[in-house]
N, C-alpha and C. Protein backbone atom coordinates (compact mmCIF):
# COMPACT_ATOMS: atom_id res chain seq x y z
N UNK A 1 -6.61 10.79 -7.76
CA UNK A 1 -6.71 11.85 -6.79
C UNK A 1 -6.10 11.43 -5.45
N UNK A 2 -6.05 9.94 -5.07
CA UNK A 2 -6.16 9.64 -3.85
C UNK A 2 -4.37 9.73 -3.72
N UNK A 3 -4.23 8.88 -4.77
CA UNK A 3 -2.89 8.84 -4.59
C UNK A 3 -1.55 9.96 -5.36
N UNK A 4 -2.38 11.27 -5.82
CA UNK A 4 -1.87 12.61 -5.43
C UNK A 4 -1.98 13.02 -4.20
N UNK A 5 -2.89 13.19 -3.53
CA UNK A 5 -3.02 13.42 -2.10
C UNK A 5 -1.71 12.94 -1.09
N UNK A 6 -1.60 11.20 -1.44
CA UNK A 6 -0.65 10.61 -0.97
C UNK A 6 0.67 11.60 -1.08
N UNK A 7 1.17 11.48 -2.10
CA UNK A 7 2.58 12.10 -2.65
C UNK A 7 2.59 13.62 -1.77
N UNK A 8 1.69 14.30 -1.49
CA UNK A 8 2.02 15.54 -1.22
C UNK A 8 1.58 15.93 0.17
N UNK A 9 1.23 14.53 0.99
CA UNK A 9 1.14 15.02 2.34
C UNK A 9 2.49 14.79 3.01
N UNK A 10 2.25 14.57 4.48
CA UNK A 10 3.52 15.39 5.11
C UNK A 10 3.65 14.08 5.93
N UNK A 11 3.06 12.63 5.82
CA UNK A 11 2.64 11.35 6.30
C UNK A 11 3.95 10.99 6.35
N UNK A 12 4.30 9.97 7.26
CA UNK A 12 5.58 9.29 6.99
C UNK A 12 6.14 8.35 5.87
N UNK A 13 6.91 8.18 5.61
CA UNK A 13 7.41 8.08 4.06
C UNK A 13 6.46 6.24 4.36
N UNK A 14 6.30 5.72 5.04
CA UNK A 14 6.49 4.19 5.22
C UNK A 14 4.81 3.99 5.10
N UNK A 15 4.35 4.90 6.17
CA UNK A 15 2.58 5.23 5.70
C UNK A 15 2.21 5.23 4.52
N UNK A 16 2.95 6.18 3.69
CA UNK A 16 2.62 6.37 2.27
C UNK A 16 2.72 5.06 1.52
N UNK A 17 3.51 4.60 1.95
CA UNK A 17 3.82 2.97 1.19
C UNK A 17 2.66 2.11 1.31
N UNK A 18 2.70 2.22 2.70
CA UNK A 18 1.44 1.02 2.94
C UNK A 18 0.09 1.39 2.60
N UNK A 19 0.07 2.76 2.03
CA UNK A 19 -1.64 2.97 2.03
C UNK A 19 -1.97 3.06 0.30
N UNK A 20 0.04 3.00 -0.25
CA UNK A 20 -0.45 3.07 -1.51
C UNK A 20 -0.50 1.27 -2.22
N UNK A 21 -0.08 0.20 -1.12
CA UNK A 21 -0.02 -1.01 -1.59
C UNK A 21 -1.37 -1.09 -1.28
N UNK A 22 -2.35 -0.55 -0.25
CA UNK A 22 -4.04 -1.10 -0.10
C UNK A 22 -4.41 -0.54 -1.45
N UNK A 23 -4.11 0.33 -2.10
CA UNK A 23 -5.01 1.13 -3.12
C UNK A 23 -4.60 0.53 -4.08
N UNK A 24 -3.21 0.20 -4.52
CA UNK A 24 -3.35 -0.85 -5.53
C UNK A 24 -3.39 -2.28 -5.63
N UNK A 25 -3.72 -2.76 -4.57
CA UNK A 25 -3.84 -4.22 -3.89
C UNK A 25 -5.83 -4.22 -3.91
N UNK A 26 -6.32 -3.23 -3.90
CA UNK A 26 -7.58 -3.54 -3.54
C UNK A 26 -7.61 -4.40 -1.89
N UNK A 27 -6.89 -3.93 -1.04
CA UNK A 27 -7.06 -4.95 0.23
C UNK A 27 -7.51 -4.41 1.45
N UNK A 28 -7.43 -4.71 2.46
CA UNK A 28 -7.91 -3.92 3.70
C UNK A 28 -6.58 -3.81 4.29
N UNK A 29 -6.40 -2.59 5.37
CA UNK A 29 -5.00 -2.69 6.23
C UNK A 29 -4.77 -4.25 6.48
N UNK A 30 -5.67 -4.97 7.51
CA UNK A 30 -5.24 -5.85 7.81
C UNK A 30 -5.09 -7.01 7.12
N UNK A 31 -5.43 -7.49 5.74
CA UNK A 31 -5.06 -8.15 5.29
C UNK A 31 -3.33 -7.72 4.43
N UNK A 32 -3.37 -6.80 4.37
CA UNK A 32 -1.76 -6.53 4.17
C UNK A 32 -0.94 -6.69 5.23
N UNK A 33 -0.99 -6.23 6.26
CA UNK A 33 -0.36 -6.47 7.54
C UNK A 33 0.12 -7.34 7.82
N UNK A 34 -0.68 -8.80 7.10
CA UNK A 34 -0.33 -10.36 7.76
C UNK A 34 0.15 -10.89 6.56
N UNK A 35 -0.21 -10.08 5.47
CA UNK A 35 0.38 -10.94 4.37
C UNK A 35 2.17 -10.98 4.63
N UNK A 36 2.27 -12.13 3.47
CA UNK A 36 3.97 -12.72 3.41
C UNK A 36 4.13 -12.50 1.89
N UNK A 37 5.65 -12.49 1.57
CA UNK A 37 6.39 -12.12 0.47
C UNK A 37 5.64 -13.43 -0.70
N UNK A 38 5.13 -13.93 -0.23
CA UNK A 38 4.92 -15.48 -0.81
C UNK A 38 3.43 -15.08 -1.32
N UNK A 39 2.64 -14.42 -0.86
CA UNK A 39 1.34 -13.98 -1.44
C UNK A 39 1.23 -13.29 -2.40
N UNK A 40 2.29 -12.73 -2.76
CA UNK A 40 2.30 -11.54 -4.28
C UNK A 40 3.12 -12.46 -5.00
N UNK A 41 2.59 -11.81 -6.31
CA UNK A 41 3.40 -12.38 -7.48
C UNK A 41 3.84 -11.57 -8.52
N UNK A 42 5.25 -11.15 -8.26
CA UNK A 42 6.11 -9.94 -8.63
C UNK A 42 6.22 -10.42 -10.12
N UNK A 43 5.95 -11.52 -10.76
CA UNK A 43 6.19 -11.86 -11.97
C UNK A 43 5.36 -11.53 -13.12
N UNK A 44 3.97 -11.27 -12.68
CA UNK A 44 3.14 -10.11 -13.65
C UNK A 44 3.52 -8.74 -13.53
């Protein structure tokens, strides 16, 4: 639901990004904020 909502509001394209990496990150804004490319692991 949440992230239909996402897709069809009128939010800036970059918002949408970041609120859909907390929802599938399980994280808080600010721990995404500070994270680095080095904390994810694109290989799973």
């Amino acid at each position: 639901m949440m992230w239909q909502a996402l897709e069809h509001s009128r939010m800036a394209p970059k918002n949408k990004i970041f609120l859909k990496l907390c929802l599938f990150y399980g994280c808080r804004n600010g721990e995404l904020r500070v994270s680095e490319k080095e904390h994810f692991n694109f290989e799973k």
